[in-house]
C-alpha atoms as a PDB file:
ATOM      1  CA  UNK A   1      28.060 113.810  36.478  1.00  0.00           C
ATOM      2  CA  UNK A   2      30.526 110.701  36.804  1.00  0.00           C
ATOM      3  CA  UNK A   3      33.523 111.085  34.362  1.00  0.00           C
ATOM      4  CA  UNK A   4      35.914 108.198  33.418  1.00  0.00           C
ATOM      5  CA  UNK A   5      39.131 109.695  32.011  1.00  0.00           C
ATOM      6  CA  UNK A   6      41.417 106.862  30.330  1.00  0.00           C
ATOM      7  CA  UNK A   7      45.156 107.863  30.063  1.00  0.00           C
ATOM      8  CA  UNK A   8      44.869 110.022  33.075  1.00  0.00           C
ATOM      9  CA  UNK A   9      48.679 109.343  34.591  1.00  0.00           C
ATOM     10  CA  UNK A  10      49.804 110.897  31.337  1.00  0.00           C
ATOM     11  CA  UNK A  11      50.833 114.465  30.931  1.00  0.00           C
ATOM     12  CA  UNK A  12      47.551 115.875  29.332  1.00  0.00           C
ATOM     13  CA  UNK A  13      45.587 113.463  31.569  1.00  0.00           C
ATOM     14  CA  UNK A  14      47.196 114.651  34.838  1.00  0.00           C
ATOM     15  CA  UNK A  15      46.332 118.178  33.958  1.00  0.00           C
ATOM     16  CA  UNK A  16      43.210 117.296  32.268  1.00  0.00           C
ATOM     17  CA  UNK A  17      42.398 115.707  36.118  1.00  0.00           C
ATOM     18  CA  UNK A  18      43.409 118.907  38.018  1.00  0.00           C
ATOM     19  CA  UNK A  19      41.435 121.004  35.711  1.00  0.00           C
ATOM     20  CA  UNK A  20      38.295 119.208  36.155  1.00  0.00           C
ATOM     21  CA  UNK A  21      38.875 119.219  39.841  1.00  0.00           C
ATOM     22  CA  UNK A  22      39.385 123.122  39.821  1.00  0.00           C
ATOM     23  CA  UNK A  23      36.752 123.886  37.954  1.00  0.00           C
ATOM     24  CA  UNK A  24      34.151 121.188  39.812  1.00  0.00           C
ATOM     25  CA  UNK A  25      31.829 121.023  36.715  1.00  0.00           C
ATOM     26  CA  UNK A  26      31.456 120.160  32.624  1.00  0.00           C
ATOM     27  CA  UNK A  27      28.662 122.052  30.686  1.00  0.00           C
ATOM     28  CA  UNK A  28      26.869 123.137  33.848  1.00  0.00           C
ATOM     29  CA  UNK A  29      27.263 119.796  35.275  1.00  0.00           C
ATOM     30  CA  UNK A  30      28.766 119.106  38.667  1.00  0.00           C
ATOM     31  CA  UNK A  31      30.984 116.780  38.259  1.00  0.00           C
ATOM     32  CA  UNK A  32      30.031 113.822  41.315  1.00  0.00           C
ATOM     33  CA  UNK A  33      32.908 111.283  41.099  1.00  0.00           C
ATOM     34  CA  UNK A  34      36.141 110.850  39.061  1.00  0.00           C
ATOM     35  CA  UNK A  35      37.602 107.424  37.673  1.00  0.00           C
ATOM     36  CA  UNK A  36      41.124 107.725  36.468  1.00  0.00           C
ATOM     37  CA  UNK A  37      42.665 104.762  34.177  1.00  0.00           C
ATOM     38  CA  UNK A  38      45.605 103.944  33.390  1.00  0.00           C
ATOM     39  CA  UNK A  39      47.858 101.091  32.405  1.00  0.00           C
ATOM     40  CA  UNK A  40      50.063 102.328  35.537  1.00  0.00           C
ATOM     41  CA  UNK A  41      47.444 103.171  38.560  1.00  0.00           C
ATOM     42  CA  UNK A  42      47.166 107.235  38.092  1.00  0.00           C
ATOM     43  CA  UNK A  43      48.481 109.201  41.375  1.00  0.00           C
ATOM     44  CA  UNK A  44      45.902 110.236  43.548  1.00  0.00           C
ATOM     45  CA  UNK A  45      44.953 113.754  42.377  1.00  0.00           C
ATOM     46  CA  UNK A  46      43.700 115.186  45.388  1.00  0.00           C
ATOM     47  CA  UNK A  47      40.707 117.675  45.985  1.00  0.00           C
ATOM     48  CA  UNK A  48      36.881 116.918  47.328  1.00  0.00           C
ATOM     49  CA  UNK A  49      35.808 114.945  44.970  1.00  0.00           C
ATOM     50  CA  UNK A  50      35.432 111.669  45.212  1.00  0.00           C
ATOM     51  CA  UNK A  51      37.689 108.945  42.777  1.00  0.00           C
ATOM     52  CA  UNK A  52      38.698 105.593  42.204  1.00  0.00           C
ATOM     53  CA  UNK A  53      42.226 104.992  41.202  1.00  0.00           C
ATOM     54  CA  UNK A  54      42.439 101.707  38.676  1.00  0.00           C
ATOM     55  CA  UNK A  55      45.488 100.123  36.762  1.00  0.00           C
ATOM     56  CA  UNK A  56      44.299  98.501  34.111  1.00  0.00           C
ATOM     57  CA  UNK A  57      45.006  97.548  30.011  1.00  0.00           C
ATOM     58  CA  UNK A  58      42.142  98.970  28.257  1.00  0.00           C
ATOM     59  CA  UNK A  59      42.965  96.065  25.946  1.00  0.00           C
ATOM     60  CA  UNK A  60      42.850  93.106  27.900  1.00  0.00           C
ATOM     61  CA  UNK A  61      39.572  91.214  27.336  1.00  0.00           C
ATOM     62  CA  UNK A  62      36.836  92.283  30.453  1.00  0.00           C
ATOM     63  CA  UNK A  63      38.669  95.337  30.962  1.00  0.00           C
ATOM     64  CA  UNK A  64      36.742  97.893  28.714  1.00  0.00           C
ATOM     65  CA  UNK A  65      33.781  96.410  30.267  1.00  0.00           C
ATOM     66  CA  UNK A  66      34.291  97.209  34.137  1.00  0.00           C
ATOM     67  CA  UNK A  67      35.498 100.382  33.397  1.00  0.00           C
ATOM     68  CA  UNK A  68      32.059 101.685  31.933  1.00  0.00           C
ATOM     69  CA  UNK A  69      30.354  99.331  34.638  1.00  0.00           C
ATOM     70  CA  UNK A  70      28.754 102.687  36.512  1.00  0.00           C
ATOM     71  CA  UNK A  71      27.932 104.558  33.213  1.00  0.00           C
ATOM     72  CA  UNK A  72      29.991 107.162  33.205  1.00  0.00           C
ATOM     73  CA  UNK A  73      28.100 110.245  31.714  1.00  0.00           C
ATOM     74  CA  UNK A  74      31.629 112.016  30.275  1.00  0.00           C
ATOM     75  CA  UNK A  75      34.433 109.712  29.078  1.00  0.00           C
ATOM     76  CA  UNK A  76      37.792 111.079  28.057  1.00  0.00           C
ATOM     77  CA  UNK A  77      39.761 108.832  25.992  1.00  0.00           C
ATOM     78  CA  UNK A  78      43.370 109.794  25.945  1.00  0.00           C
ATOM     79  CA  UNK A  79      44.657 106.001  26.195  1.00  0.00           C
ATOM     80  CA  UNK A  80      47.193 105.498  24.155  1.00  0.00           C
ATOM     81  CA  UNK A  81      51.115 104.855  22.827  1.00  0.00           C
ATOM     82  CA  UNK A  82      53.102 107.372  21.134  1.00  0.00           C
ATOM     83  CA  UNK A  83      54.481 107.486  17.798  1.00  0.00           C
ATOM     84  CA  UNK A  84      57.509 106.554  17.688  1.00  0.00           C
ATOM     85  CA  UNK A  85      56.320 103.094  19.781  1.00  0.00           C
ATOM     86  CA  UNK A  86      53.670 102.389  17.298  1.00  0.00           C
ATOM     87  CA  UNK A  87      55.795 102.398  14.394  1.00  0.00           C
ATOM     88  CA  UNK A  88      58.389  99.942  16.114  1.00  0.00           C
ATOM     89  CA  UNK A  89      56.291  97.765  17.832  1.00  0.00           C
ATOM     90  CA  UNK A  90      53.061  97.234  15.196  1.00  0.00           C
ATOM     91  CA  UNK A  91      51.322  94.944  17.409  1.00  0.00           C
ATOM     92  CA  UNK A  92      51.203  96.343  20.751  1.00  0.00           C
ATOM     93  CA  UNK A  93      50.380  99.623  18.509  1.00  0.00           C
ATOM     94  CA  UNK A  94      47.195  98.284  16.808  1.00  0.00           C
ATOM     95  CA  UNK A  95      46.792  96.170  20.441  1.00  0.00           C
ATOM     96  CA  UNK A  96      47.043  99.511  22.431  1.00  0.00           C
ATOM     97  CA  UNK A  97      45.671 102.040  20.031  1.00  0.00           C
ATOM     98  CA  UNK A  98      43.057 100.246  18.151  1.00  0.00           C
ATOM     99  CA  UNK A  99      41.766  97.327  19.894  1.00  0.00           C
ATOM    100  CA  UNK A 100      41.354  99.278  22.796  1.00  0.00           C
ATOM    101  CA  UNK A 101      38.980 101.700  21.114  1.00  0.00           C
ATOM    102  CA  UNK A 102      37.280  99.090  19.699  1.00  0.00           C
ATOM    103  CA  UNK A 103      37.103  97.548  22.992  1.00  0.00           C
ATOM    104  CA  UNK A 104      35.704 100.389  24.528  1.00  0.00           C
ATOM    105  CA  UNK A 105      33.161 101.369  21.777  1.00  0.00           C
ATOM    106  CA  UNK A 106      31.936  98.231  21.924  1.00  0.00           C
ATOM    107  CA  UNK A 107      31.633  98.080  25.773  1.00  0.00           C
ATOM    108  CA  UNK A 108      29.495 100.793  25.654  1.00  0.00           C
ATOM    109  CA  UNK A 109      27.475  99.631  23.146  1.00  0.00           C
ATOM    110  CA  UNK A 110      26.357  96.647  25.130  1.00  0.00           C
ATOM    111  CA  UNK A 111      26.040  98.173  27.848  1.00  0.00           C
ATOM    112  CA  UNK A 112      22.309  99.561  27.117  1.00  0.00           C
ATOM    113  CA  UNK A 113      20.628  96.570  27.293  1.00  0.00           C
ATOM    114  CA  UNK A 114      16.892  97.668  28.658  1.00  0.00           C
ATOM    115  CA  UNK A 115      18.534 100.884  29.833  1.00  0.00           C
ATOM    116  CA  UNK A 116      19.473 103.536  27.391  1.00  0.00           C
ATOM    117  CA  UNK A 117      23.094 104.358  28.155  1.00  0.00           C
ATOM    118  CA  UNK A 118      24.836 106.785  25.076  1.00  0.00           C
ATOM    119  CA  UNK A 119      27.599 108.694  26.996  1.00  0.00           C
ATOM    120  CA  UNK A 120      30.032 111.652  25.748  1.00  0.00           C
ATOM    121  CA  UNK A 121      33.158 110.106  24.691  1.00  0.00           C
ATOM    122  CA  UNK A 122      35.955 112.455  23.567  1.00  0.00           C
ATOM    123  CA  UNK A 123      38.865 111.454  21.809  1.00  0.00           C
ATOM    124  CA  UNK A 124      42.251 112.148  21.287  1.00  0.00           C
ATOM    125  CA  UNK A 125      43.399 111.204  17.748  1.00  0.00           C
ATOM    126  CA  UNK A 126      46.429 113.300  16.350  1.00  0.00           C
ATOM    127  CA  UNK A 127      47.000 115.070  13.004  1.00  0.00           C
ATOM    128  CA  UNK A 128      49.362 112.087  11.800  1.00  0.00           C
ATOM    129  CA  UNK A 129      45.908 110.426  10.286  1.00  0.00           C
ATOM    130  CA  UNK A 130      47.103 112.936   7.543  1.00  0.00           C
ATOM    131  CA  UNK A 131      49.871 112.608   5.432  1.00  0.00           C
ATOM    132  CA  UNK A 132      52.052 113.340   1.900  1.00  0.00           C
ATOM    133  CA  UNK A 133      50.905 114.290  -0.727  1.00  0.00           C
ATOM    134  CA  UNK A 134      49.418 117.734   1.385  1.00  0.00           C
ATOM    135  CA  UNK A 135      49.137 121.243   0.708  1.00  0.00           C
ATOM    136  CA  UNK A 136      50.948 123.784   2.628  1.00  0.00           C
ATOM    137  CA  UNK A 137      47.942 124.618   4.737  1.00  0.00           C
ATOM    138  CA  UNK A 138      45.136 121.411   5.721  1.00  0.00           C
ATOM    139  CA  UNK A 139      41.591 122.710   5.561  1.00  0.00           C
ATOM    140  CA  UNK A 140      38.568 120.768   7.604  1.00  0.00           C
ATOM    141  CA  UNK A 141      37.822 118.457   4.293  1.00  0.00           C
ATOM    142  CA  UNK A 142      41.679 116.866   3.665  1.00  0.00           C
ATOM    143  CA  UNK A 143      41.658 113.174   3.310  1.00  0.00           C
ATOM    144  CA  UNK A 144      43.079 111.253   5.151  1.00  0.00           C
ATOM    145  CA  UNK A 145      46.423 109.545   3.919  1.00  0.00           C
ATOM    146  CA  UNK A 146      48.626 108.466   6.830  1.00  0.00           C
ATOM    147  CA  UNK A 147      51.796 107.473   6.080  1.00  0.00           C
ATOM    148  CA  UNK A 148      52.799 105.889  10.137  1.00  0.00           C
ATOM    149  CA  UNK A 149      51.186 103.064  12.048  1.00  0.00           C
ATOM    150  CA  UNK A 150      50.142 105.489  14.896  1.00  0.00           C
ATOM    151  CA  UNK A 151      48.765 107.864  12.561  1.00  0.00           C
ATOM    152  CA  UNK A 152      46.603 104.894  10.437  1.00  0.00           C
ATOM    153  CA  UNK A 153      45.353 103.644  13.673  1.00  0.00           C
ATOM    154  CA  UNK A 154      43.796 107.083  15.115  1.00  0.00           C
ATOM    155  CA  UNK A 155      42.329 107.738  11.446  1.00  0.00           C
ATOM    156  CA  UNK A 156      40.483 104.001  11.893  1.00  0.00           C
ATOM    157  CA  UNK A 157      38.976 104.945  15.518  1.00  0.00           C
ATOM    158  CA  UNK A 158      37.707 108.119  14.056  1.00  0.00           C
ATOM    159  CA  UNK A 159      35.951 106.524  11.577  1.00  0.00           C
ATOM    160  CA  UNK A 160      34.898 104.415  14.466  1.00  0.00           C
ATOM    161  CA  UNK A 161      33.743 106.737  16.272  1.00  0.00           C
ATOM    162  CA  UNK A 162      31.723 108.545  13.889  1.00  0.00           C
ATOM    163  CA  UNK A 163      29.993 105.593  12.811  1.00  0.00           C
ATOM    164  CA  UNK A 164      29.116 104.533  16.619  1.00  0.00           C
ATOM    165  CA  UNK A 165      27.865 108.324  17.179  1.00  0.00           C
ATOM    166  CA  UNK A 166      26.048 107.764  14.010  1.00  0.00           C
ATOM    167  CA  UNK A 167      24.259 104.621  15.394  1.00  0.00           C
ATOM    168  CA  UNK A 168      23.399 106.125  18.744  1.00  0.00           C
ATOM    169  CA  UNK A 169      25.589 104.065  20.944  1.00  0.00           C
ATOM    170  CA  UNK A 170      28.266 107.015  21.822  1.00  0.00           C
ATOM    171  CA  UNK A 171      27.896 110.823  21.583  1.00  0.00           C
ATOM    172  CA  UNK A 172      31.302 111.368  20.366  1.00  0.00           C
ATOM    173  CA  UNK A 173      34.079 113.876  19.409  1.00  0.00           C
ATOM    174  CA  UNK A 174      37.368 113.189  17.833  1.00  0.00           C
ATOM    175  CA  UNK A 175      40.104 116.414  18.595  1.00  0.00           C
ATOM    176  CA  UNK A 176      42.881 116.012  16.200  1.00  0.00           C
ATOM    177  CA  UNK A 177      45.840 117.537  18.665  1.00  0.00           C
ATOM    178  CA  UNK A 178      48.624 119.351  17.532  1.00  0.00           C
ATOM    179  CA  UNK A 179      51.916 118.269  18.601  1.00  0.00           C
ATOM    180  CA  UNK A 180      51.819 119.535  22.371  1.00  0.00           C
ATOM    181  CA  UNK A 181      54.862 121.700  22.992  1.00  0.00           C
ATOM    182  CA  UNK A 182      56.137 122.118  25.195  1.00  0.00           C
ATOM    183  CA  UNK A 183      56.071 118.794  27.005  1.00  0.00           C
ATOM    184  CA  UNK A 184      57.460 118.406  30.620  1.00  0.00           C
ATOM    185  CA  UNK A 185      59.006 115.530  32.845  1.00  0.00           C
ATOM    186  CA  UNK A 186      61.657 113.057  30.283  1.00  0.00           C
ATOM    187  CA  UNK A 187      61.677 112.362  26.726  1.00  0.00           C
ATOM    188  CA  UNK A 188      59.152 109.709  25.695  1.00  0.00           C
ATOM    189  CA  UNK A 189      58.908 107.927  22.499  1.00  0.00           C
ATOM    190  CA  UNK A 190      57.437 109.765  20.165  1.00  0.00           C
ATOM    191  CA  UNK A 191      59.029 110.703  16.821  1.00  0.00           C
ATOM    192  CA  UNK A 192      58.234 114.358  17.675  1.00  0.00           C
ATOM    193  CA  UNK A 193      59.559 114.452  21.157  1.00  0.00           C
ATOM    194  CA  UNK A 194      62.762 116.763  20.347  1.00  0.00           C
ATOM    195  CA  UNK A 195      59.950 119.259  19.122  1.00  0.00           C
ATOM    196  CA  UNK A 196      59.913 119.685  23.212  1.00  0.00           C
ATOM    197  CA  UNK A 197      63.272 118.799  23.993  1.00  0.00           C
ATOM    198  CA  UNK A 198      65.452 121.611  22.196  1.00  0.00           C
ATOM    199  CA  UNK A 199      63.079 123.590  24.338  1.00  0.00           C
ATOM    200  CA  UNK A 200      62.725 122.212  27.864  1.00  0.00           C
ATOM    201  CA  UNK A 201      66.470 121.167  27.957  1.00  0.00           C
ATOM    202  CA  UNK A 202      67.869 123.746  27.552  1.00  0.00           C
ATOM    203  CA  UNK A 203      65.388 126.178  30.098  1.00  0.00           C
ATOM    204  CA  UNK A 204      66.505 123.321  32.844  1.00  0.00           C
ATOM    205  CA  UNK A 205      70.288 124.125  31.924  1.00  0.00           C
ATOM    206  CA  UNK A 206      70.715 120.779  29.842  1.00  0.00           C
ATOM    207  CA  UNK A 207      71.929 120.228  26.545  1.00  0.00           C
ATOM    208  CA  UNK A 208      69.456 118.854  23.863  1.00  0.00           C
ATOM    209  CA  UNK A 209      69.753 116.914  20.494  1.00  0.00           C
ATOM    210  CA  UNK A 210      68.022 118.440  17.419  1.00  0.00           C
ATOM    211  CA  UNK A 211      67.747 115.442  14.777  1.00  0.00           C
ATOM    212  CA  UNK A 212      66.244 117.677  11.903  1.00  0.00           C
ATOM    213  CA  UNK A 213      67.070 120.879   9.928  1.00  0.00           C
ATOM    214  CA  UNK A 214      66.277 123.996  11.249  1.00  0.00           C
ATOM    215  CA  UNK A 215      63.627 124.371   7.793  1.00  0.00           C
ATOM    216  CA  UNK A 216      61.335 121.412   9.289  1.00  0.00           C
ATOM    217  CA  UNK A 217      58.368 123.330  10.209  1.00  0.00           C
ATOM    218  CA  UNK A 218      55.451 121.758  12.108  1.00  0.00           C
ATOM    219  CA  UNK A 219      51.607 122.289  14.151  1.00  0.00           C
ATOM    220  CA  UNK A 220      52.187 122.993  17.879  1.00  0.00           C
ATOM    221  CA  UNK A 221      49.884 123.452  20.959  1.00  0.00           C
ATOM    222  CA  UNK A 222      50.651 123.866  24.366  1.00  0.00           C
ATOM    223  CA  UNK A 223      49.517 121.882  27.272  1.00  0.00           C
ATOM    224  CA  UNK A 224      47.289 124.214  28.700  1.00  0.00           C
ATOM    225  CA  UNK A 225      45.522 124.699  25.181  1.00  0.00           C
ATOM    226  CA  UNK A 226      45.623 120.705  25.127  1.00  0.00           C
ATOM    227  CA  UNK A 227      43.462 120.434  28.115  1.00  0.00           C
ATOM    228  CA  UNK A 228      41.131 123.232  26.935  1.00  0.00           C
ATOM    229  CA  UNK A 229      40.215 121.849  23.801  1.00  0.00           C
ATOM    230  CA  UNK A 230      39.280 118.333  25.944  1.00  0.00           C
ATOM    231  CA  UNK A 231      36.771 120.516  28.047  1.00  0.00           C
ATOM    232  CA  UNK A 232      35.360 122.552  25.213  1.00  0.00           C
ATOM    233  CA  UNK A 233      34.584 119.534  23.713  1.00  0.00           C
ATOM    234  CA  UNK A 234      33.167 117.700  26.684  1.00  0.00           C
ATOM    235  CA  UNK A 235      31.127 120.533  27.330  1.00  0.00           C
ATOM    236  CA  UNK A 236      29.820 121.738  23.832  1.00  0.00           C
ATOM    237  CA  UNK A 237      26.682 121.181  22.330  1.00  0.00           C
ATOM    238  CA  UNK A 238      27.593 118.357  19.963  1.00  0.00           C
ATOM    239  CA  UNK A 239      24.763 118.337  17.770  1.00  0.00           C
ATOM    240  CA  UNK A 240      26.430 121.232  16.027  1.00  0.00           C
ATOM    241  CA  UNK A 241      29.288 119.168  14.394  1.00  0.00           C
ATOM    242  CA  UNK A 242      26.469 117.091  12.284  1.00  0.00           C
ATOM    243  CA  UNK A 243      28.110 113.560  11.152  1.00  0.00           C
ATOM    244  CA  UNK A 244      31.435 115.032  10.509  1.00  0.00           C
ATOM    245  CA  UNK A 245      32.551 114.085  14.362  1.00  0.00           C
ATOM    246  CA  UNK A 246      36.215 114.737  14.059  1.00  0.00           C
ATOM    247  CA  UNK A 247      37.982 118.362  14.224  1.00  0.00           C
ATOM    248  CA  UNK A 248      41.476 119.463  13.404  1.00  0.00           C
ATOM    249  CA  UNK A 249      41.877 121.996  16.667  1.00  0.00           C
ATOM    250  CA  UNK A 250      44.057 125.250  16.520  1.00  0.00           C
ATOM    251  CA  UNK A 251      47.672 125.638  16.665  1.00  0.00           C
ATOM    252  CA  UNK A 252      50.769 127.107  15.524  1.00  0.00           C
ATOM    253  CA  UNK A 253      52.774 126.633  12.109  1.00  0.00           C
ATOM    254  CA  UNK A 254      56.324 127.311  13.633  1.00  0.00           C
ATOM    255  CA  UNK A 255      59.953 125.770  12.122  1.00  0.00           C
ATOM    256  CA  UNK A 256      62.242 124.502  14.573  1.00  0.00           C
ATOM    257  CA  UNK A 257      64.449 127.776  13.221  1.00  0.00           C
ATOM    258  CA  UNK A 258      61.534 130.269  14.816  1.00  0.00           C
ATOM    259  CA  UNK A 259      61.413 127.787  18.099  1.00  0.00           C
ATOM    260  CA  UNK A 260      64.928 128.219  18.947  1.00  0.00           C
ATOM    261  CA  UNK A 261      64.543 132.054  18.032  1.00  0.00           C
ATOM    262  CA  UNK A 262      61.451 132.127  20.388  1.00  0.00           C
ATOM    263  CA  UNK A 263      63.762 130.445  22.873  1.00  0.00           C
ATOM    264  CA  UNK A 264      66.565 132.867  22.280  1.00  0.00           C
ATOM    265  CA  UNK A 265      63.785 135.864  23.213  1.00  0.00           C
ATOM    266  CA  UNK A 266      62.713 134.065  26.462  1.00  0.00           C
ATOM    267  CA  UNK A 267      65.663 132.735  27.839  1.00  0.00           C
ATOM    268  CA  UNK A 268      68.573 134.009  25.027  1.00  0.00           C
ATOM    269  CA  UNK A 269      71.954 132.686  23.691  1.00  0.00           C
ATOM    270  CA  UNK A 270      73.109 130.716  26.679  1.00  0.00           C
ATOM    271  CA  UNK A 271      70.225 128.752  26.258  1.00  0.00           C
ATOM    272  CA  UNK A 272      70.076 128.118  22.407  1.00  0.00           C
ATOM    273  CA  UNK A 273      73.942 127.507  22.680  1.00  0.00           C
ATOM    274  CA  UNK A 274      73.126 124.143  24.662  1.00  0.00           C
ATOM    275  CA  UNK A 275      70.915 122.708  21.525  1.00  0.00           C
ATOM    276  CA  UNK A 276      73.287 119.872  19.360  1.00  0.00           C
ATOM    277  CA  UNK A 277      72.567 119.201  15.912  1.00  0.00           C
ATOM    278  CA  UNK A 278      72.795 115.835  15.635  1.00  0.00           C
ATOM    279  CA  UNK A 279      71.155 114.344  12.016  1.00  0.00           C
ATOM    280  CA  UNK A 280      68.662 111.338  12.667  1.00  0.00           C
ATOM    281  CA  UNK A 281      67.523 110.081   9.303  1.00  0.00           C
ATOM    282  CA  UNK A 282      64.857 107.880  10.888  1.00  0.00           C
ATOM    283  CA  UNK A 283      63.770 110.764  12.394  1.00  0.00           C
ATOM    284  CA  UNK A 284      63.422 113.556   9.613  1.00  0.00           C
ATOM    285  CA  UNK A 285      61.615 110.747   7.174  1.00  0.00           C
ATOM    286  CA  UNK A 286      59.077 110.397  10.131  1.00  0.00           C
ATOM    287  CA  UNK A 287      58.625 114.115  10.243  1.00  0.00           C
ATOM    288  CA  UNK A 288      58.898 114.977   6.704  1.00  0.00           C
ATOM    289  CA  UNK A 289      55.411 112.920   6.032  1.00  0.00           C
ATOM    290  CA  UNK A 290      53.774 115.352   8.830  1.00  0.00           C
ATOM    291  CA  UNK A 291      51.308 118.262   8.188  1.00  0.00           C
ATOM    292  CA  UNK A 292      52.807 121.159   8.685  1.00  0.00           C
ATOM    293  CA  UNK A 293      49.423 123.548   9.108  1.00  0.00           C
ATOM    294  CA  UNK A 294      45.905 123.666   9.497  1.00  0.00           C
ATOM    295  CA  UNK A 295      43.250 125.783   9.062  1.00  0.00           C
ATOM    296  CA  UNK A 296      41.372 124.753  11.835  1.00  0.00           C
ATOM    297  CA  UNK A 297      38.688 126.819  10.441  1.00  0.00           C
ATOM    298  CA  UNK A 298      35.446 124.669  11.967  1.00  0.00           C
ATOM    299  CA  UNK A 299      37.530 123.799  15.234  1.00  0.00           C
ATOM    300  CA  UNK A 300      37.695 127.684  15.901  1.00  0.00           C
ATOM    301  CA  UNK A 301      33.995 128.585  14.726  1.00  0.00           C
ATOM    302  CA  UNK A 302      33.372 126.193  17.458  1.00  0.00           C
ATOM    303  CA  UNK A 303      34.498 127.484  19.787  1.00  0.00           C
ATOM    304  CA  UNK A 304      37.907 125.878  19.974  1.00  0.00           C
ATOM    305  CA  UNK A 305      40.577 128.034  20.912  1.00  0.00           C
ATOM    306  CA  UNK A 306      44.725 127.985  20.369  1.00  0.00           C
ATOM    307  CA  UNK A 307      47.751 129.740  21.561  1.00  0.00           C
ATOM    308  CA  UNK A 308      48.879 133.356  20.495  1.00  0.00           C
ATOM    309  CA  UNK A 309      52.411 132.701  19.794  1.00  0.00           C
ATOM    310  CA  UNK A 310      55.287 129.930  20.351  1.00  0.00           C
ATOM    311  CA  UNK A 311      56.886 132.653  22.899  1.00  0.00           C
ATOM    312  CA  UNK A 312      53.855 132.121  24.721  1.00  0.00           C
ATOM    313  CA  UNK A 313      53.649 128.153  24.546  1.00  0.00           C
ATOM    314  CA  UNK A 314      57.161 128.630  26.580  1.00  0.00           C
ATOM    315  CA  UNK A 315      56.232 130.962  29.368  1.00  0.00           C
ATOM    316  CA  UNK A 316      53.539 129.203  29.775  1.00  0.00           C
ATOM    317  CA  UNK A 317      56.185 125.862  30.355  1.00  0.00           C
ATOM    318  CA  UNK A 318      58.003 128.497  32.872  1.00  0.00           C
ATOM    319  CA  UNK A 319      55.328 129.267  34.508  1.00  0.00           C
ATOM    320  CA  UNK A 320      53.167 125.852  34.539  1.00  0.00           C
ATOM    321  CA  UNK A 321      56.530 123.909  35.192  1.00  0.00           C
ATOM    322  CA  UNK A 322      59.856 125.925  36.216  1.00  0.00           C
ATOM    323  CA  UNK A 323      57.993 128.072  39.039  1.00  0.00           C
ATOM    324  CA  UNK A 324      58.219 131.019  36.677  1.00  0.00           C
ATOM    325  CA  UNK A 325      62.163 130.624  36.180  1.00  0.00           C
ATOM    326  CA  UNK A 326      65.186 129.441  34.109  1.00  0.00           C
ATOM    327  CA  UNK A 327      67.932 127.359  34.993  1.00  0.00           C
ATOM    328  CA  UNK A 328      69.281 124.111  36.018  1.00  0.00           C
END
């Protein structure tokens, strides 16, 4: 099996990469050579099997097309910018984030030609494709109603993507991820990064800025349950989701009040005592559009499966991260 993975110098890519390189196989599949994209050239991940490092715009015109050049059987698509980014910048948003699907889609659509070529493409969209009006908990049939940039252009490249696995060009799945928490390395762009940073922070012995009210609860996933929703989905049989190609996957319901409590359990007061409430207006509107839960009741039939509690989503930063301890 020859897997492309787009985004892969990322956070979930990188770990997506060493997962599939532990585990050697998808579905049954041994996997036989790796190609990791991204718009910086990925670092080299190690391991026996063999992979091609490329830096490359899935946007640019030609790109798209030499990517898929060897038919990859499994193609990850995690390419994409955050947020917060897509909502300042809207063309480089609807450049990166929508154009480059298209691109893609479309690449692989030509590329049968007198060979049949239909790979697995999974994709990353984001619960933002929903938005206010909403009721307290999201079931599998909510329309969507975005209310960002980011968030309109994931909902158009699922519809995308249903319609291309509904023409027989791409067998895809669209995972709608929960805000993954908590996220390591510096704060990025996105509009839900302090979500993470009232948490990592303050485990590294650094103080962190909370921009919302303590009330402002939201849908959380760790890393680790990040990457295993990608390889459930790369590896299930797909003819089980019917035309409805796009799941809302597990997660947590948790106010930033019950993070900083689960923080104050793991690592206590000297910890929580470093987070600075500091009001962002820009901020909260962003966040106050967001869904706040899901019940991620077709994701988990499935087979999809979430974390047990937000005490656990931060040992498991301690352990994946710190080395298994606390402290600057």
């Amino acid at each position: 099996m020859r897997i492309l993975v787009l985004g892969a110098a990322g956070m979930v890519g990188r770990k997506l990469v060493a997962a599939l390189l532990a585990a050697g196989q998808v579905g049954g599949r041994a996997i036989t050579a790796l190609t990791l994209a991204d718009v910086v050239e990925p670092g080299a991940p190690g391991g026996s099997i063999p992979h091609t490092l490329i830096a490359a715009d899935l946007s640019a015109p030609g790109t798209a097309e030499s990517l898929i050049a060897e038919r990859p059987d499994l193609i990850f698509h995690l390419a994409a910018i955050v947020s917060g980014e897509a909502e300042a910048d809207f063309e480089k948003g609807y450049r990166i984030n929508l154009d480059g699907t298209r691109l893609l889609l479309e690449a692989i659509r030509l590329a049968s030609g007198s060979a049949p070529y239909c790979p697995r493409l999974v994709f990353t969209s984001s619960i933002a494709v929903f938005g206010e009006p909403l009721p307290a908990v999201i079931g599998d049939q909510q329309e969507h109603t975005p209310l960002t940039s980011y968030g309109t252009q994931k909902a158009i490249c699922e519809l995308l993507l249903a319609d291309y696995t509904r023409r027989g060009f791409v067998d895809g799945i669209g995972i709608r991820l929960p805000t993954i928490a908590v996220r390591p390395g510096k704060p990025n762009k996105a509009a839900s990064g302090f979500f993470s940073g009232i948490i990592r922070e303050p485990l590294a012995g650094l103080e962190a800025v909370l921009p919302v009210p303590d009330s402002v609860r939201h849908w959380f996933a760790s890393p680790r349950a990040a990457v295993g929703f990608l390889l459930h989905a790369a590896g299930m049989d797909s003819s089980l989701l019917g035309h409805q190609r796009n799941l809302s996957m597990p997660g947590l319901a948790v106010t930033v009040g019950e993070e900083i409590a689960a923080l104050q359990r793991v690592a206590g007061a000297k910890a929580v005592a470093l987070i600075q409430r500091v009001p962002d207006p820009v901020v909260a509107e962003i966040v106050a559009g967001w869904p706040k839960a899901f019940a991620a009741e077709r994701a988990r039939a499935l087979g999809f499966r979430g974390d047990a509690s937000f005490d656990e989503i931060i040992q498991i930063h301690i352990a994946d991260e710190l080395g298994g301890h606390i402290g600057g």
